[in-house]
Protein backbone atom coordinates (compact mmCIF):
# COMPACT_ATOMS: atom_id res chain seq x y z
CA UNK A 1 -2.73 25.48 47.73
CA UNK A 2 -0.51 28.11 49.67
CA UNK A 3 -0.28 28.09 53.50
CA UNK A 4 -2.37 30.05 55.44
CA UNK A 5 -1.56 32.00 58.42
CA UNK A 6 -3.18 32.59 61.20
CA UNK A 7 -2.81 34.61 64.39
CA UNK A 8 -0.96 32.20 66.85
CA UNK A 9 -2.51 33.84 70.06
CA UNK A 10 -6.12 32.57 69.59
CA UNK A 11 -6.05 28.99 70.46
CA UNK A 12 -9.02 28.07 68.31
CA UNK A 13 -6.69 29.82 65.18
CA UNK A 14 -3.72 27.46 66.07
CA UNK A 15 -5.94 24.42 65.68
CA UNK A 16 -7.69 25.57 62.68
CA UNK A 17 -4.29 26.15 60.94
CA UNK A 18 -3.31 22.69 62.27
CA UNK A 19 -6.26 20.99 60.03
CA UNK A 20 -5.88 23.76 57.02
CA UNK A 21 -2.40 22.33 56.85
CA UNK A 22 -3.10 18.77 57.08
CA UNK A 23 -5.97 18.82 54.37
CA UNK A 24 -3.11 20.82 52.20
CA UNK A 25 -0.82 18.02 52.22
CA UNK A 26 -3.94 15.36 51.64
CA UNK A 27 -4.81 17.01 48.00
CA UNK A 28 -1.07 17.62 47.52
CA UNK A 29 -0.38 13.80 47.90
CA UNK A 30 -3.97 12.66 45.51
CA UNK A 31 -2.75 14.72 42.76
CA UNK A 32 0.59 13.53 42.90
CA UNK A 33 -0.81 9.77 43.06
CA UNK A 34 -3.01 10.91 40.00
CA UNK A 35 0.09 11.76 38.09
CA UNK A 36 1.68 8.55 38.60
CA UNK A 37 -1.53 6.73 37.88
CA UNK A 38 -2.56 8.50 35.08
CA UNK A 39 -1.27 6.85 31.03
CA UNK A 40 0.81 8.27 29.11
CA UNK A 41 -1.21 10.45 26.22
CA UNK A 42 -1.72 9.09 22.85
CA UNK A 43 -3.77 10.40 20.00
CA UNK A 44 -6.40 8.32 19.08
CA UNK A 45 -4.88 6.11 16.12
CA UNK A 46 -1.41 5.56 17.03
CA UNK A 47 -0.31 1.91 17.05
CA UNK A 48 1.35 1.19 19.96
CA UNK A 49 4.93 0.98 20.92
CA UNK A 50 5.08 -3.32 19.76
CA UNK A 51 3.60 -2.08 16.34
CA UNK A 52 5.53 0.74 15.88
CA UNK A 53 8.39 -1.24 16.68
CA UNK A 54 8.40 -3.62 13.27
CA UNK A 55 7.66 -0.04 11.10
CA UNK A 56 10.56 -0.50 8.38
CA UNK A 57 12.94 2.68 8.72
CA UNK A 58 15.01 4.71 6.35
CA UNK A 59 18.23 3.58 5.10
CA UNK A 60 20.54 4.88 3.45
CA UNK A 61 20.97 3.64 -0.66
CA UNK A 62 23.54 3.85 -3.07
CA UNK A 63 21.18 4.11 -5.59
CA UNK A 64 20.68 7.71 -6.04
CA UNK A 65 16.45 9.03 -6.28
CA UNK A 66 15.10 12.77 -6.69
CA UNK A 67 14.44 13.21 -3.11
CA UNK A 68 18.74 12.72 -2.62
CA UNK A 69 20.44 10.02 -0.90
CA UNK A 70 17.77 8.82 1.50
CA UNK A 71 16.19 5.93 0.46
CA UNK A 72 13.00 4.43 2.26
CA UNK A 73 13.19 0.74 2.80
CA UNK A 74 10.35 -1.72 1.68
CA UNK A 75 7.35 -0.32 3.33
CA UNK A 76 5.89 -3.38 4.29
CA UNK A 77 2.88 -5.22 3.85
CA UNK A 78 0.35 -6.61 6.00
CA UNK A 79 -2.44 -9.78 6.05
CA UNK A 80 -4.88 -10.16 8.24
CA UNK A 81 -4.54 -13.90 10.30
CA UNK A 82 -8.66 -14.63 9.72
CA UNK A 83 -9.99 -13.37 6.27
CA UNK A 84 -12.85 -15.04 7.09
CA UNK A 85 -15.87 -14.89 4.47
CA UNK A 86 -14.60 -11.66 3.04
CA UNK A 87 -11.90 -13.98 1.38
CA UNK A 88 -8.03 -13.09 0.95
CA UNK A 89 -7.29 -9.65 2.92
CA UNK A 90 -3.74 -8.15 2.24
CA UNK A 91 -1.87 -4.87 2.09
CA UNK A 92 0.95 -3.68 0.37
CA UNK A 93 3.24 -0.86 0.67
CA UNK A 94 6.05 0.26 -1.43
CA UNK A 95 8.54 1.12 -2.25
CA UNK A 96 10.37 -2.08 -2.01
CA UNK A 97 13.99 -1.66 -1.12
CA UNK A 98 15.42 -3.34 -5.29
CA UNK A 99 14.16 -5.17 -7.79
CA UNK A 100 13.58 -9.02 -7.73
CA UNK A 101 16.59 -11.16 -8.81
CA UNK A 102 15.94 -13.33 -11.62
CA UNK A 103 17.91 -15.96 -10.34
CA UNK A 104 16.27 -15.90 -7.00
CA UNK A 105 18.08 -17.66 -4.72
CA UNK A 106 20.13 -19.43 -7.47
CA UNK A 107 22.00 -16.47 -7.91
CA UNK A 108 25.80 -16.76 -8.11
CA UNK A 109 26.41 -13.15 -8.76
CA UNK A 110 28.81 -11.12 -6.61
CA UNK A 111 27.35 -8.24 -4.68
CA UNK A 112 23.99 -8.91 -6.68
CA UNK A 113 21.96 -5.69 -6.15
CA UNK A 114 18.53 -7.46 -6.83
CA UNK A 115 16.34 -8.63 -4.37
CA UNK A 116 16.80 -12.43 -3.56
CA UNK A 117 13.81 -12.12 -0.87
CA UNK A 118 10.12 -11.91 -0.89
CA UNK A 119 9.02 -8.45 -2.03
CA UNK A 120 6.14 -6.91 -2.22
CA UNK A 121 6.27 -6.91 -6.51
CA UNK A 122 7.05 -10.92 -6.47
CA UNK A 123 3.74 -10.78 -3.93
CA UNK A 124 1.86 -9.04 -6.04
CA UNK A 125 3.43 -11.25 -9.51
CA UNK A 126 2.66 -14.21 -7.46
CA UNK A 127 -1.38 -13.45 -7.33
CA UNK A 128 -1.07 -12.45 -11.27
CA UNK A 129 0.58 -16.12 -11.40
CA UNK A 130 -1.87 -17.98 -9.91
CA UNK A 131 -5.13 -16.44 -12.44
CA UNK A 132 -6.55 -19.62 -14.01
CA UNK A 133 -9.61 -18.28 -16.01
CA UNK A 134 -9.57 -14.21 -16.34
CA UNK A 135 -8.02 -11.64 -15.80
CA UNK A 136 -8.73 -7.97 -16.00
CA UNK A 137 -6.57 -5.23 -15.83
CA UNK A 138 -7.22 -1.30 -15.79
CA UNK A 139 -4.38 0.87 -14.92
CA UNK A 140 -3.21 4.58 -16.20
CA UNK A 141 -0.06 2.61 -17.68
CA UNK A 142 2.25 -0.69 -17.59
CA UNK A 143 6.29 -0.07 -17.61
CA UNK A 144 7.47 -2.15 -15.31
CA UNK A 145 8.57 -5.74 -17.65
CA UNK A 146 8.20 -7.71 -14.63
CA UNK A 147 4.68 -7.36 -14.33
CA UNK A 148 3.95 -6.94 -18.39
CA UNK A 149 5.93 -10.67 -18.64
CA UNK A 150 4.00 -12.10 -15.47
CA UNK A 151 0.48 -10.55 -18.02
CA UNK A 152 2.08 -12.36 -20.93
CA UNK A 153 3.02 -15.56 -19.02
CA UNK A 154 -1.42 -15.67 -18.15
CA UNK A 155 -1.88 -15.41 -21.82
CA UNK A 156 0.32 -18.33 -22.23
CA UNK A 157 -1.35 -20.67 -19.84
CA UNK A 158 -4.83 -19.71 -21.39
CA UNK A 159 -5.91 -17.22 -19.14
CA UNK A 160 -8.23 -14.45 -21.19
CA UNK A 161 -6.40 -11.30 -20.59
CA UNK A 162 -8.66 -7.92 -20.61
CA UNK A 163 -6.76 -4.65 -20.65
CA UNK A 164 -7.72 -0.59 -20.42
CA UNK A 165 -5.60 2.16 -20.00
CA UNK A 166 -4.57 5.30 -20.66
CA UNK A 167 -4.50 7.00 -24.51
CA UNK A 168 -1.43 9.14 -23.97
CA UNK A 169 0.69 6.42 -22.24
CA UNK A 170 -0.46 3.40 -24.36
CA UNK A 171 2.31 4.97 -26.25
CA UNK A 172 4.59 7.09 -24.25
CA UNK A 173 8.28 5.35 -24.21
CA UNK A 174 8.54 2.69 -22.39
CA UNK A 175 5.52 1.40 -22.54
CA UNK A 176 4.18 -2.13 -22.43
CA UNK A 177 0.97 -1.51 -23.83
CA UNK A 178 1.79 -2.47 -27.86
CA UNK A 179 3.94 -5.35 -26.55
CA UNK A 180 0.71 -7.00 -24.45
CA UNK A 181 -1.71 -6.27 -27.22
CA UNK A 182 0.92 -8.00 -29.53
CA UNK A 183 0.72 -11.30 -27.25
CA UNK A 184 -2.42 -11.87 -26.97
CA UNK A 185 -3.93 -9.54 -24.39
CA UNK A 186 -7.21 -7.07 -25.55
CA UNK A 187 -6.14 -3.70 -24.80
CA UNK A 188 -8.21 -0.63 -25.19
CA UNK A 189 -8.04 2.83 -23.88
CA UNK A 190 -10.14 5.89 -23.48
CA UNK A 191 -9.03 7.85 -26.38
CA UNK A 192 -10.16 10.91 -24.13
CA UNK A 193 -8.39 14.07 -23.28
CA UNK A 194 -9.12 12.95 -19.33
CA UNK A 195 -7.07 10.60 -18.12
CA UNK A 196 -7.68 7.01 -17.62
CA UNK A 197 -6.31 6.92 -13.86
CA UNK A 198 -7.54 3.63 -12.53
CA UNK A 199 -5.51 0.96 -10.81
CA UNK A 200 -7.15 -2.10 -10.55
CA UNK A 201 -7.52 -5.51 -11.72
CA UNK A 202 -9.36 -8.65 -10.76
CA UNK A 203 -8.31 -12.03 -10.82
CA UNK A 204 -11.12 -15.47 -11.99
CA UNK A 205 -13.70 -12.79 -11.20
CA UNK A 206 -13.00 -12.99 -7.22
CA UNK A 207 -9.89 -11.34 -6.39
CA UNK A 208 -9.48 -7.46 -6.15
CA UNK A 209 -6.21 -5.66 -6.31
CA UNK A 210 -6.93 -1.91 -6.38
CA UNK A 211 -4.46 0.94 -4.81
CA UNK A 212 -2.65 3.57 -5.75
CA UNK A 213 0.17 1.66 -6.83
CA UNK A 214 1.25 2.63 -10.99
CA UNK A 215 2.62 -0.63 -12.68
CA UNK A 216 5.67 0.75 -13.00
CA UNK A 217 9.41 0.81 -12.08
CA UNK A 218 9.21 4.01 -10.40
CA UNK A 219 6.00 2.90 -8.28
CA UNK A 220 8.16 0.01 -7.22
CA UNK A 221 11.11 1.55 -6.26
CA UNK A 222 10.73 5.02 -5.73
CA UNK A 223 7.41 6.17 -4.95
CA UNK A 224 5.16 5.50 -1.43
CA UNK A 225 2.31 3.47 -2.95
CA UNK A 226 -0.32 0.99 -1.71
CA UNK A 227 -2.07 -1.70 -2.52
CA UNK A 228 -5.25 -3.39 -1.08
CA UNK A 229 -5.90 -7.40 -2.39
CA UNK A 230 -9.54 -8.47 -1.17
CA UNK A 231 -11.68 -11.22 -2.04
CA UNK A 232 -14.63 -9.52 -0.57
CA UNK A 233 -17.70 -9.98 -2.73
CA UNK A 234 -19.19 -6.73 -2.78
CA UNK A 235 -15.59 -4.97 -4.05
CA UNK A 236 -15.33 -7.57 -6.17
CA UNK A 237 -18.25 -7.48 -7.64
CA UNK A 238 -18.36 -3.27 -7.85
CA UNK A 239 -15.38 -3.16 -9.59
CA UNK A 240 -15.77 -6.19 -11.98
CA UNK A 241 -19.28 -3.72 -12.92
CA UNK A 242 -17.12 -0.92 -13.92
CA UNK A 243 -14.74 -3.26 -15.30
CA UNK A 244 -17.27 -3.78 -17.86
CA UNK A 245 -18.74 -0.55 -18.12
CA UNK A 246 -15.38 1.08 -19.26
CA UNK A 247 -14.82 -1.88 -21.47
CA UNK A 248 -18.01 -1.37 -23.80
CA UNK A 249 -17.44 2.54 -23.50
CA UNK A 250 -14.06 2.00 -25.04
CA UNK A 251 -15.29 -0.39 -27.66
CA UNK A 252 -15.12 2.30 -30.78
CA UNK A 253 -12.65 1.64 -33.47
CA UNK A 254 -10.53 4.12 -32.31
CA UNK A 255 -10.48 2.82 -28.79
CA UNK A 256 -9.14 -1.01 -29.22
CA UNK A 257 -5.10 -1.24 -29.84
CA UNK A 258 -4.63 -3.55 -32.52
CA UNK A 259 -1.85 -5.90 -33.19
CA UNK A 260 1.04 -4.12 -35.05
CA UNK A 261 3.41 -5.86 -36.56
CA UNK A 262 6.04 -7.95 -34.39
């Protein structure tokens, strides 16, 4: 608000300037107390400072990857403190930041470039470690021969191993497809020109592990991929239905990869 003058000779004018000026300075000082008051902005959905704060950052590899030098470090994962009745809740991010050691910590390797820490694979090997009865798997592919030997390791301890996947990358190089149907596991796959893009799998018929996460090397350690594990009933149970749905769709001769010769 700018000043307002007033002729000075009328005595009712000077007084009347006198209280224009005073209420100036009142609004002047409530909207700079507003200001001060007043929160910093924030779109709705931002985590807050704390949260932000334990975001993993980029670092810098010395393992090259087609986006150049900069390599994103483990992207984290997340579990929620009370699951509740919806059962196990837990998210995954990758890429993790190497592969897991074999060793572990056991390893006596200088400058070993494997992972001798948690990661989010050995979380998500872990749950494929502790099936008991079933488990069914439906992914696009399977390249990554940590997770095909954590599948064959379930066959081993008598779990029944269900498999669907992809036509074209059942046997595309590198595949682990033939090599799980040739140890025990039932693998079929769409025999479709369409691709067979899901990435799920359920564990005893009560765990749920469904993202966008390929089961391969390059989903592990290159690409930004999730993964959602739930035990809630009603995703269970929805995608244990289609489970079984694309299982006797793909039940033709032509769909079911049969043991070659090993």
């Amino acid at each position: 608000m700018g000043n307002i003058i007033l002729p000075a000779c009328f005595p009712e004018a000077a007084a009347a300037q006198e209280e224009v000026e005073a209420l100036r300075k009142e609004v002047e000082r409530l909207r700079d107390q507003a200001v001060v008051d007043a929160p910093s902005p924030q779109p709705v959905g931002t985590p807050s400072y704390a949260a932000m704060a334990s975001y993993p950052s980029a670092t810098t590899s010395p393992r090259s990857s087609k986006r150049g030098s900069m390599k994103w470090a483990s992207a984290g994962s997340y579990s929620s403190p009370t699951p509740g009745s919806r059962g196990v809740q837990e998210v995954l991010f990758f890429p993790d930041p190497a592969m897991p050691c074999r060793y572990k910590n056991n390893c006596k390797r200088y400058n070993c470039e494997y992972a001798h820490e948690e990661t989010n694979l050995t979380k998500l090997i872990a749950k494929i470690d502790a099936a008991h009865s079933t488990l069914d798997i439906c992914v696009f592919t399977i390249t990554c021969n940590e997770l095909a030997n954590a599948v064959k390791n379930a066959v081993k301890r008598g779990v029944k191993v269900r498999l669907i996947t992809d036509d074209d990358q059942a046997s595309s190089r590198g595949s682990d497809i033939q090599d799980l149907a040739n140890n025990g596991v039932e693998a079929r796959h769409d025999q479709n020109d369409a691709h067979m893009h899901n990435k799920f799998a359920i564990i005893d018929n009560n765990l749920l592990i469904n993202g966008s996460f390929n089961w391969t090397r390059a989903a592990v350690l290159d690409n930004r991929e999730n993964i959602l594990i739930t035990g809630d009933s009603f995703f269970v149970s929805s995608f244990t239905q289609e489970f079984n749905k694309l299982w006797a769709a793909f039940s033709g001769a032509g769909n079911v990869i049969h043991v070659t010769n090993i």
